[in-house]
PDB file of N, CA and C in Angstrom:
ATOM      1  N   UNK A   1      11.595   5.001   4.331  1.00  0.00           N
ATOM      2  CA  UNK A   1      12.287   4.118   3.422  1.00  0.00           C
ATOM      3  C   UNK A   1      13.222   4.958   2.543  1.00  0.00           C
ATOM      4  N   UNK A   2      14.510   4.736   2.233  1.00  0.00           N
ATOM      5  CA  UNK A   2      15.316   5.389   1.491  1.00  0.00           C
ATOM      6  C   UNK A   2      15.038   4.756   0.417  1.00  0.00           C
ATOM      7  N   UNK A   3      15.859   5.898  -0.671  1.00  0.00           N
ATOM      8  CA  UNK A   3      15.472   5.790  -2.151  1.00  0.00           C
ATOM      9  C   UNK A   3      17.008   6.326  -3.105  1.00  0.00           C
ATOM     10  N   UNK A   4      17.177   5.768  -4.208  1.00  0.00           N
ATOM     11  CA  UNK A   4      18.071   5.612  -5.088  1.00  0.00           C
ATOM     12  C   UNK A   4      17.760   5.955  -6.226  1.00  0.00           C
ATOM     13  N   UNK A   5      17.688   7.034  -7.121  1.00  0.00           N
ATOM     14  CA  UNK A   5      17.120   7.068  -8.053  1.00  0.00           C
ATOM     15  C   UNK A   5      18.310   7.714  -9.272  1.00  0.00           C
ATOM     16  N   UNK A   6      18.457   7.133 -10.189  1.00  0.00           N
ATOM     17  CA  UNK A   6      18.970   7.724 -11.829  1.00  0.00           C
ATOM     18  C   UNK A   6      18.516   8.606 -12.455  1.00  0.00           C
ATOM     19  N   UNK A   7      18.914   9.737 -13.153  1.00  0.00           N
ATOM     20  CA  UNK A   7      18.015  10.385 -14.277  1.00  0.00           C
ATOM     21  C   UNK A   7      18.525  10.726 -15.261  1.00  0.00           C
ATOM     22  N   UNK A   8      18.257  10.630 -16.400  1.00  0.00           N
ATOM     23  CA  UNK A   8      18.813  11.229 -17.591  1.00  0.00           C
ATOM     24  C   UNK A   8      17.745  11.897 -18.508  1.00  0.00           C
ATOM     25  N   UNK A   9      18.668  13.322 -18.513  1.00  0.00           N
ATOM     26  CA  UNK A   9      16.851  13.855 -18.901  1.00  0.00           C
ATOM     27  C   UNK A   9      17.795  14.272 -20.441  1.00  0.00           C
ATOM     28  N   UNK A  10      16.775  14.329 -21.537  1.00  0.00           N
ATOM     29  CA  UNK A  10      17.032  14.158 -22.917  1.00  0.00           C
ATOM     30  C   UNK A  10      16.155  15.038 -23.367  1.00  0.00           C
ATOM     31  N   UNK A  11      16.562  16.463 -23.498  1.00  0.00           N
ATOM     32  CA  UNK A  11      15.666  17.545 -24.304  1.00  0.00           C
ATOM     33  C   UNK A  11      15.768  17.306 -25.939  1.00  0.00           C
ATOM     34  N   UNK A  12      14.726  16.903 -26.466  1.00  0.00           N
ATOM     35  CA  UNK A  12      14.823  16.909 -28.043  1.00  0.00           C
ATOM     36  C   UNK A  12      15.336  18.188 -29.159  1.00  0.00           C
ATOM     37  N   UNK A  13      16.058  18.796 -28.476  1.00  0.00           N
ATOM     38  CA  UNK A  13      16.549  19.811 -29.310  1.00  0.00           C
ATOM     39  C   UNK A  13      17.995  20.043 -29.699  1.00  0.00           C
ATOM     40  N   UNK A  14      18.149  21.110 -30.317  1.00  0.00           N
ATOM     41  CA  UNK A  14      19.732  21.453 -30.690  1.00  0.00           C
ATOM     42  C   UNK A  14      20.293  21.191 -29.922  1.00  0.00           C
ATOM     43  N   UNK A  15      19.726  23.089 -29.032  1.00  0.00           N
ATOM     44  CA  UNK A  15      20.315  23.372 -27.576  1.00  0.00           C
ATOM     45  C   UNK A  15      20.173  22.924 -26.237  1.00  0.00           C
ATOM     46  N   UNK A  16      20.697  21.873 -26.130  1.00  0.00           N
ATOM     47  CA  UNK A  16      20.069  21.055 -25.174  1.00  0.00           C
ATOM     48  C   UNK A  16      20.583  21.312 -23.465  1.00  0.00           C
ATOM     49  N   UNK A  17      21.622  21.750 -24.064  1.00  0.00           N
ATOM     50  CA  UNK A  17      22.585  22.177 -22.505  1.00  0.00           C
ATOM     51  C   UNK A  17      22.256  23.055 -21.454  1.00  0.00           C
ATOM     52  N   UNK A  18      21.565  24.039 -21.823  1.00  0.00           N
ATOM     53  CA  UNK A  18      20.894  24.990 -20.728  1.00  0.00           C
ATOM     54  C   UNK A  18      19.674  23.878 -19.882  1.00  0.00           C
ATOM     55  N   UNK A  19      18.936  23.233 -20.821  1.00  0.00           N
ATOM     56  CA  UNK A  19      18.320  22.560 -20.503  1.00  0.00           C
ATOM     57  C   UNK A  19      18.715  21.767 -18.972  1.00  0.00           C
ATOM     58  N   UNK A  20      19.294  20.557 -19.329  1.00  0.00           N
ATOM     59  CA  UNK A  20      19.705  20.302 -18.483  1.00  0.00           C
ATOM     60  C   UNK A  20      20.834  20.753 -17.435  1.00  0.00           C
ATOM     61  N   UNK A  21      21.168  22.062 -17.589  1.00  0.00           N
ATOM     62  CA  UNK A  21      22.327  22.544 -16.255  1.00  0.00           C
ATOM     63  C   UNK A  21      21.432  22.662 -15.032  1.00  0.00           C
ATOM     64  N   UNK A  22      20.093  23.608 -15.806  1.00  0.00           N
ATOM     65  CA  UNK A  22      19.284  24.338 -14.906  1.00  0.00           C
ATOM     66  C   UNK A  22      18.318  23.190 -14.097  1.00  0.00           C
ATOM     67  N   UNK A  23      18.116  21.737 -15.253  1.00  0.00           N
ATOM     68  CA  UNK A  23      17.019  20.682 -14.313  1.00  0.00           C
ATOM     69  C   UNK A  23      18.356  20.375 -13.304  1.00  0.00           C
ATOM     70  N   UNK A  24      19.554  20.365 -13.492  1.00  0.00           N
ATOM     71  CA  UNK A  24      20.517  20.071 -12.441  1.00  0.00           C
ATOM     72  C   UNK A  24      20.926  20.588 -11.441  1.00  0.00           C
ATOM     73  N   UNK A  25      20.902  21.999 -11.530  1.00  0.00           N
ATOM     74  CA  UNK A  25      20.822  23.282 -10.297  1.00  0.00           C
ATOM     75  C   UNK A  25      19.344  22.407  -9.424  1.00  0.00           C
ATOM     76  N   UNK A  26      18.427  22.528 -10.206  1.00  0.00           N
ATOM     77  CA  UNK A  26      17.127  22.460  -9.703  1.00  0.00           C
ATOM     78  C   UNK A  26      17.357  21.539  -8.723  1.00  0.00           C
ATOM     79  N   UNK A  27      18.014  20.079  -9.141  1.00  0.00           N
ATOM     80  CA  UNK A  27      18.003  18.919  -8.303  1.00  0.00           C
ATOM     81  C   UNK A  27      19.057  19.245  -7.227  1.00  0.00           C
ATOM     82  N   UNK A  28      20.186  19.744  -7.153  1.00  0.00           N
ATOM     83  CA  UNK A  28      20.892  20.363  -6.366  1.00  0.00           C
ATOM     84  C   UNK A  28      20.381  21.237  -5.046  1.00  0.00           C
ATOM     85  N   UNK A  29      19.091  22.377  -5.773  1.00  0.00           N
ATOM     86  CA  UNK A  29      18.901  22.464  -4.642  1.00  0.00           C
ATOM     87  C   UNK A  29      17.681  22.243  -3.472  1.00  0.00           C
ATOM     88  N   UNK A  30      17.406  20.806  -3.925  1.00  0.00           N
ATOM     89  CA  UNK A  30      16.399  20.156  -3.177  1.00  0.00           C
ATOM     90  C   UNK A  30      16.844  19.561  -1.793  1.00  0.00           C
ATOM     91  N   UNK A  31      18.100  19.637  -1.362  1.00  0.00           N
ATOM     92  CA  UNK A  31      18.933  19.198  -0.389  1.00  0.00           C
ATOM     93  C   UNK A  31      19.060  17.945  -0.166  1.00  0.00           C
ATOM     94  N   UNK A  32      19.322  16.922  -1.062  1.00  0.00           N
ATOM     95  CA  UNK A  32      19.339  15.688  -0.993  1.00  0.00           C
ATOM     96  C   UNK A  32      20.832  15.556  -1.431  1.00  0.00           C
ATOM     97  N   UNK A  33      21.309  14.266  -1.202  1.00  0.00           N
ATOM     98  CA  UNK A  33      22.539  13.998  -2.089  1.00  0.00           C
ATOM     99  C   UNK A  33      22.366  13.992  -3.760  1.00  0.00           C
ATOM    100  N   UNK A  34      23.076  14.699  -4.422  1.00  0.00           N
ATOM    101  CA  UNK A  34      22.976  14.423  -5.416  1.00  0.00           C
ATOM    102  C   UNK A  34      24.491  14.252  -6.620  1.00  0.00           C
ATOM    103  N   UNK A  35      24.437  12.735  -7.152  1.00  0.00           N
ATOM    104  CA  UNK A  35      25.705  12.670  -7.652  1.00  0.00           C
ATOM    105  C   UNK A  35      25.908  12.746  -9.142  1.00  0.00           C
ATOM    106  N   UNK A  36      26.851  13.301  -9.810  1.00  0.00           N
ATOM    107  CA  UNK A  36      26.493  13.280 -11.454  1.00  0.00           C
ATOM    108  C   UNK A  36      27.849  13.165 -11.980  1.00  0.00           C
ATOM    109  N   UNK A  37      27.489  12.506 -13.281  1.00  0.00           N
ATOM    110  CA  UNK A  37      28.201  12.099 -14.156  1.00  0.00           C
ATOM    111  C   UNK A  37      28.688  12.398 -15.487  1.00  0.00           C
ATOM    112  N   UNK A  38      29.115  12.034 -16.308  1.00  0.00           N
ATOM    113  CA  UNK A  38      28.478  12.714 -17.847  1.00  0.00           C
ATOM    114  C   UNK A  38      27.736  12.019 -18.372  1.00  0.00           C
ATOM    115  N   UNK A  39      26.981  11.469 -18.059  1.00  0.00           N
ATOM    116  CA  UNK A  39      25.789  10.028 -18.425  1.00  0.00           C
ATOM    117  C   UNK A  39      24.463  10.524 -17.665  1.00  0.00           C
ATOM    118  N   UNK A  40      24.506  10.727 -16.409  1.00  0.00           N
ATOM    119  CA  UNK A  40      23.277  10.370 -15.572  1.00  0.00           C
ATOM    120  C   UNK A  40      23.243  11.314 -14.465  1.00  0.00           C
ATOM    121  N   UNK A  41      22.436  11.281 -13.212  1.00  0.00           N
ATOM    122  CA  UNK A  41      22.576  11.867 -12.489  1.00  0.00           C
ATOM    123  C   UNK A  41      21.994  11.156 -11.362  1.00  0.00           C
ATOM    124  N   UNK A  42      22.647  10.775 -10.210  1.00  0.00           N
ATOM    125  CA  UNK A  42      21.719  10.471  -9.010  1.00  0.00           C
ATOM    126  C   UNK A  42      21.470  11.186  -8.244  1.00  0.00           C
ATOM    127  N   UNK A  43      20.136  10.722  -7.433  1.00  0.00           N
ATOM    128  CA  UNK A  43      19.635  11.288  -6.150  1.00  0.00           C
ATOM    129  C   UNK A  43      19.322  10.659  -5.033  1.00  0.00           C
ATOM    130  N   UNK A  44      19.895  10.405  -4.004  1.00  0.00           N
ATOM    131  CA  UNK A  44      19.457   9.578  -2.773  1.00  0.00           C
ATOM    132  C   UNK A  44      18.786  10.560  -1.896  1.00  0.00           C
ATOM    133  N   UNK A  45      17.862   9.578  -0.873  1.00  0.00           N
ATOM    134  CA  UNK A  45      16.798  10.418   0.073  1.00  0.00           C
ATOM    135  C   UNK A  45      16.371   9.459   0.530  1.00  0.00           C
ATOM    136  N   UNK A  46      14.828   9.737   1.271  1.00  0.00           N
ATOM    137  CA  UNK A  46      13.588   9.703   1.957  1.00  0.00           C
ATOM    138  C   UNK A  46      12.924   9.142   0.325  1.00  0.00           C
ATOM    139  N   UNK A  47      12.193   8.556   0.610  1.00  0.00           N
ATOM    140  CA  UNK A  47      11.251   8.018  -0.747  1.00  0.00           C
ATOM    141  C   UNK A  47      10.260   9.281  -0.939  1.00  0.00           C
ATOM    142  N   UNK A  48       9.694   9.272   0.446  1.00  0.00           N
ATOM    143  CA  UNK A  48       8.644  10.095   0.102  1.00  0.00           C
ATOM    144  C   UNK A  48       8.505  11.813  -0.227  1.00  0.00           C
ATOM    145  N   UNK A  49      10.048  12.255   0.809  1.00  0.00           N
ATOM    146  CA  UNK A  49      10.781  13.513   0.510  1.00  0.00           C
ATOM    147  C   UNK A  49      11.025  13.759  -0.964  1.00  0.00           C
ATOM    148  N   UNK A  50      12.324  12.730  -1.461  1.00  0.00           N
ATOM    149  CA  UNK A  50      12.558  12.761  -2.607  1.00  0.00           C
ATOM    150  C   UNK A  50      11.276  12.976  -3.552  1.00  0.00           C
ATOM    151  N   UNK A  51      10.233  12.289  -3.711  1.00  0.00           N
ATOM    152  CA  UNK A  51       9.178  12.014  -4.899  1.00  0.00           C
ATOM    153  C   UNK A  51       8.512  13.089  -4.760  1.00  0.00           C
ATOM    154  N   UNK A  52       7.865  13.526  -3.055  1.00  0.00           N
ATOM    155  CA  UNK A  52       7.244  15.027  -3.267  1.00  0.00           C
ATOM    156  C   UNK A  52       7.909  16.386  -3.701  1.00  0.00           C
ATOM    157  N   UNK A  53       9.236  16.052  -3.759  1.00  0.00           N
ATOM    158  CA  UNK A  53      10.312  17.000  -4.205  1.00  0.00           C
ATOM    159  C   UNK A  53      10.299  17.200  -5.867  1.00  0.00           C
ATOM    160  N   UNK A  54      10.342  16.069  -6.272  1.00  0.00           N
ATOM    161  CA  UNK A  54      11.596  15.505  -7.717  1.00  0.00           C
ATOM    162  C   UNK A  54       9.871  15.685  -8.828  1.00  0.00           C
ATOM    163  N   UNK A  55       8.834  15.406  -7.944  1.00  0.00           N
ATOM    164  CA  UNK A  55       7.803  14.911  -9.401  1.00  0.00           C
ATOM    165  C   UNK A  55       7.806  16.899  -9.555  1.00  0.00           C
ATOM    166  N   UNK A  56       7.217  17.946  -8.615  1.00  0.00           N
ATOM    167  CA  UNK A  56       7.143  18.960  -9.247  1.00  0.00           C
ATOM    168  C   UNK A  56       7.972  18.994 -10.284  1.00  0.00           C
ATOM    169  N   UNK A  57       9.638  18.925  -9.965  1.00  0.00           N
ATOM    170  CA  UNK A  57      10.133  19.478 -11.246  1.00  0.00           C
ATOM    171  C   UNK A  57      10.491  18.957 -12.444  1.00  0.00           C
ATOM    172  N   UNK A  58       9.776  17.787 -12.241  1.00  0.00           N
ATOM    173  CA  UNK A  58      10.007  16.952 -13.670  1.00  0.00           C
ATOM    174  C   UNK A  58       8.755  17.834 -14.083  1.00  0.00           C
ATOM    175  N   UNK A  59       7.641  17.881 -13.601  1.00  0.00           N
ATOM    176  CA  UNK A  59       6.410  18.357 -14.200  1.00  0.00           C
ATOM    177  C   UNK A  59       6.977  19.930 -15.157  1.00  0.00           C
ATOM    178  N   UNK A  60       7.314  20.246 -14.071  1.00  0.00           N
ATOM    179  CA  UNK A  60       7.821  21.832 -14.867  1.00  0.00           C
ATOM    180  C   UNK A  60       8.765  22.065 -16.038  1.00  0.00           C
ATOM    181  N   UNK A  61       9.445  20.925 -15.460  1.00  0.00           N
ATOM    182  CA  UNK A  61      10.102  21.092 -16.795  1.00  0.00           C
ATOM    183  C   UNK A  61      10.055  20.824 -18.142  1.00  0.00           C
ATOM    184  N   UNK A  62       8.990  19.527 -17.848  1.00  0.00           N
ATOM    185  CA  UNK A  62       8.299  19.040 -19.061  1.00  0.00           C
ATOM    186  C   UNK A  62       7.156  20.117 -19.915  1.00  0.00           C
ATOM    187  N   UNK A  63       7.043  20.941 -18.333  1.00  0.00           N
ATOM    188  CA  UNK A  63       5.779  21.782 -18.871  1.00  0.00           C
ATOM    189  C   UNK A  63       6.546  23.387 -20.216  1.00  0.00           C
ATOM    190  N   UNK A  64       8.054  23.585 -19.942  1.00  0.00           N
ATOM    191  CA  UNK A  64       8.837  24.495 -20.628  1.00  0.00           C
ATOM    192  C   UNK A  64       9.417  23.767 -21.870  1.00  0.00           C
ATOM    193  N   UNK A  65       9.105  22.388 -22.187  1.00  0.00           N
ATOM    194  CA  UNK A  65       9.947  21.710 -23.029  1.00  0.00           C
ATOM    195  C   UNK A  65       9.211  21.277 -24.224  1.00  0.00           C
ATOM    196  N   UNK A  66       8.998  21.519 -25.670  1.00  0.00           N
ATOM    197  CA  UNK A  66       8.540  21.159 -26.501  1.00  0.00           C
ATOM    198  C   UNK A  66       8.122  19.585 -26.231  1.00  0.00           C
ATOM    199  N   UNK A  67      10.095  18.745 -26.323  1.00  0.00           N
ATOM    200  CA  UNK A  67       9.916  17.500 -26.275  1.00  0.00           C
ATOM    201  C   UNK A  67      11.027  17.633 -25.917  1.00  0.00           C
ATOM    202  N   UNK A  68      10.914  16.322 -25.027  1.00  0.00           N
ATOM    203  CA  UNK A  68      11.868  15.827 -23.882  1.00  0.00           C
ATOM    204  C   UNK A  68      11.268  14.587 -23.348  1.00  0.00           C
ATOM    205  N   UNK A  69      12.981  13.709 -22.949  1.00  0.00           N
ATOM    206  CA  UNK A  69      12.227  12.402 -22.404  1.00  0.00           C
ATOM    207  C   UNK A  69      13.157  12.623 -21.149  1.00  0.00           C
ATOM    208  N   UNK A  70      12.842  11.606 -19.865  1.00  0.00           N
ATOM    209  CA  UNK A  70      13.432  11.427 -18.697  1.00  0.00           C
ATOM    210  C   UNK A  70      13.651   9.947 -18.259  1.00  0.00           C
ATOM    211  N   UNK A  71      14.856   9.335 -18.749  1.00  0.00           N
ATOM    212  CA  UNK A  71      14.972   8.014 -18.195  1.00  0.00           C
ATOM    213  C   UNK A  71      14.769   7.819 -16.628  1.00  0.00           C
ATOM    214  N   UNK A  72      14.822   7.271 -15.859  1.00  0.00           N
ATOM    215  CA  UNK A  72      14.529   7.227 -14.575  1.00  0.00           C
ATOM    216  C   UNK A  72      14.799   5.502 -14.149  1.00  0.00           C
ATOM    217  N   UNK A  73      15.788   5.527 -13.214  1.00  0.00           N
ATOM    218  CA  UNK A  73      15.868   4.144 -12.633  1.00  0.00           C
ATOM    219  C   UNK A  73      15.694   4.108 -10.531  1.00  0.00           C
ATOM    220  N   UNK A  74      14.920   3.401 -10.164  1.00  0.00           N
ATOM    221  CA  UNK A  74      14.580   3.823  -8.726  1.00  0.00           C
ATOM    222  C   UNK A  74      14.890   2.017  -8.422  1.00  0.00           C
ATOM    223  N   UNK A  75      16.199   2.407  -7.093  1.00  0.00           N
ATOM    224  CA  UNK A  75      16.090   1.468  -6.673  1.00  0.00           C
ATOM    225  C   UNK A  75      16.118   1.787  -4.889  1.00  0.00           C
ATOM    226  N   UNK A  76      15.440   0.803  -4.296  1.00  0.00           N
ATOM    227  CA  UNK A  76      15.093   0.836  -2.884  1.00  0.00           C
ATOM    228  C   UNK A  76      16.371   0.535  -2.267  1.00  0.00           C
ATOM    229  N   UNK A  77      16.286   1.754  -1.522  1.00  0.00           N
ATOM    230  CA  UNK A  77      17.401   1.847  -0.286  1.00  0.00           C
ATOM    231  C   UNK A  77      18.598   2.833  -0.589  1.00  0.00           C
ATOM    232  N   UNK A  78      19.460   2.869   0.440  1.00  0.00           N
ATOM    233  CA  UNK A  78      20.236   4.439   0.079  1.00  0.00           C
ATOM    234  C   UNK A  78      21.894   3.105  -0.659  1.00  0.00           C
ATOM    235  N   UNK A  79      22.034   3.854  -2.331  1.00  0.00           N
ATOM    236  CA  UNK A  79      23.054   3.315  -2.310  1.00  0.00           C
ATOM    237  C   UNK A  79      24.181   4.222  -2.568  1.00  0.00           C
ATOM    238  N   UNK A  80      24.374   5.573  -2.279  1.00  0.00           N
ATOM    239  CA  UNK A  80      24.838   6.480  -2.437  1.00  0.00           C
ATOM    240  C   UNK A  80      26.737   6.334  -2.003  1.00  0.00           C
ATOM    241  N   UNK A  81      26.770   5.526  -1.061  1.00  0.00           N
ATOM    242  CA  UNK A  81      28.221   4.635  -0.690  1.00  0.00           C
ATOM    243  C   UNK A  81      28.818   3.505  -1.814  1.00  0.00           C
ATOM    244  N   UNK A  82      28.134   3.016  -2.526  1.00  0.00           N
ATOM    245  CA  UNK A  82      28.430   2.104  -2.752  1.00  0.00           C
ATOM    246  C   UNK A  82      29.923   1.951  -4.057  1.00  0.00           C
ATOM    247  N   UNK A  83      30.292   0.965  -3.505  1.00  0.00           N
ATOM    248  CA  UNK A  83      32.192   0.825  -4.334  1.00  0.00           C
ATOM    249  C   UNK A  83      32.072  -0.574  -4.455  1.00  0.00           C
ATOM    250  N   UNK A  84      32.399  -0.594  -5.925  1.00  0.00           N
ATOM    251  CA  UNK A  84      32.127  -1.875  -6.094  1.00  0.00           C
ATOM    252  C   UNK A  84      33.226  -3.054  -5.584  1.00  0.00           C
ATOM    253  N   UNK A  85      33.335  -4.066  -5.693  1.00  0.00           N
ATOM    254  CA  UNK A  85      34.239  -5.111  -4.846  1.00  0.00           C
ATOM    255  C   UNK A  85      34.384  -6.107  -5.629  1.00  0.00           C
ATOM    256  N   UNK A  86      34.891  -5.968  -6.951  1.00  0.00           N
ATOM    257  CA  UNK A  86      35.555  -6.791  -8.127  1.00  0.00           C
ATOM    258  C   UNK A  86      36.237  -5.653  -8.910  1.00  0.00           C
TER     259      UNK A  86
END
């Protein structure tokens, strides 16, 4: 089953930018598509690829981070094409 997923990860600190370059390298090099924005970041895959991939490094990173949150939106199926039509 393919998978669609959002992330916006939100380190509670000053310096927040190293933070997230490096969770972004990280997701980069899991070999999935991965698309980004200045808002968010997606990842399309395998459901089950992606999740056995993506939960380590949320774990880790949470585990280097005082405080930090990770929005997360998962929607089923690959929408990695998609252009909108309005």
């Amino acid at each position: 089953m393919k998978l669609s997923i959002e992330l916006t990860l939100t380190p509670l600190k000053k310096d927040f930018i190293p933070t997230i370059k490096s969770f972004i390298l990280q997701l980069r090099s899991l070999g999935f598509i991965v698309k980004e924005n200045p808002l968010s970041t997606q990842i399309y895959g395998d459901f089950d690829s992606v999740m056995q991939s993506l939960v380590p490094l949320i774990k880790n990173t949470f585990k280097d981070e005082e405080a930090i949150m990770l929005h997360l939106k998962m929607v089923k199926g690959d929408r990695s094409q998609y252009e909108p039509d309005f």
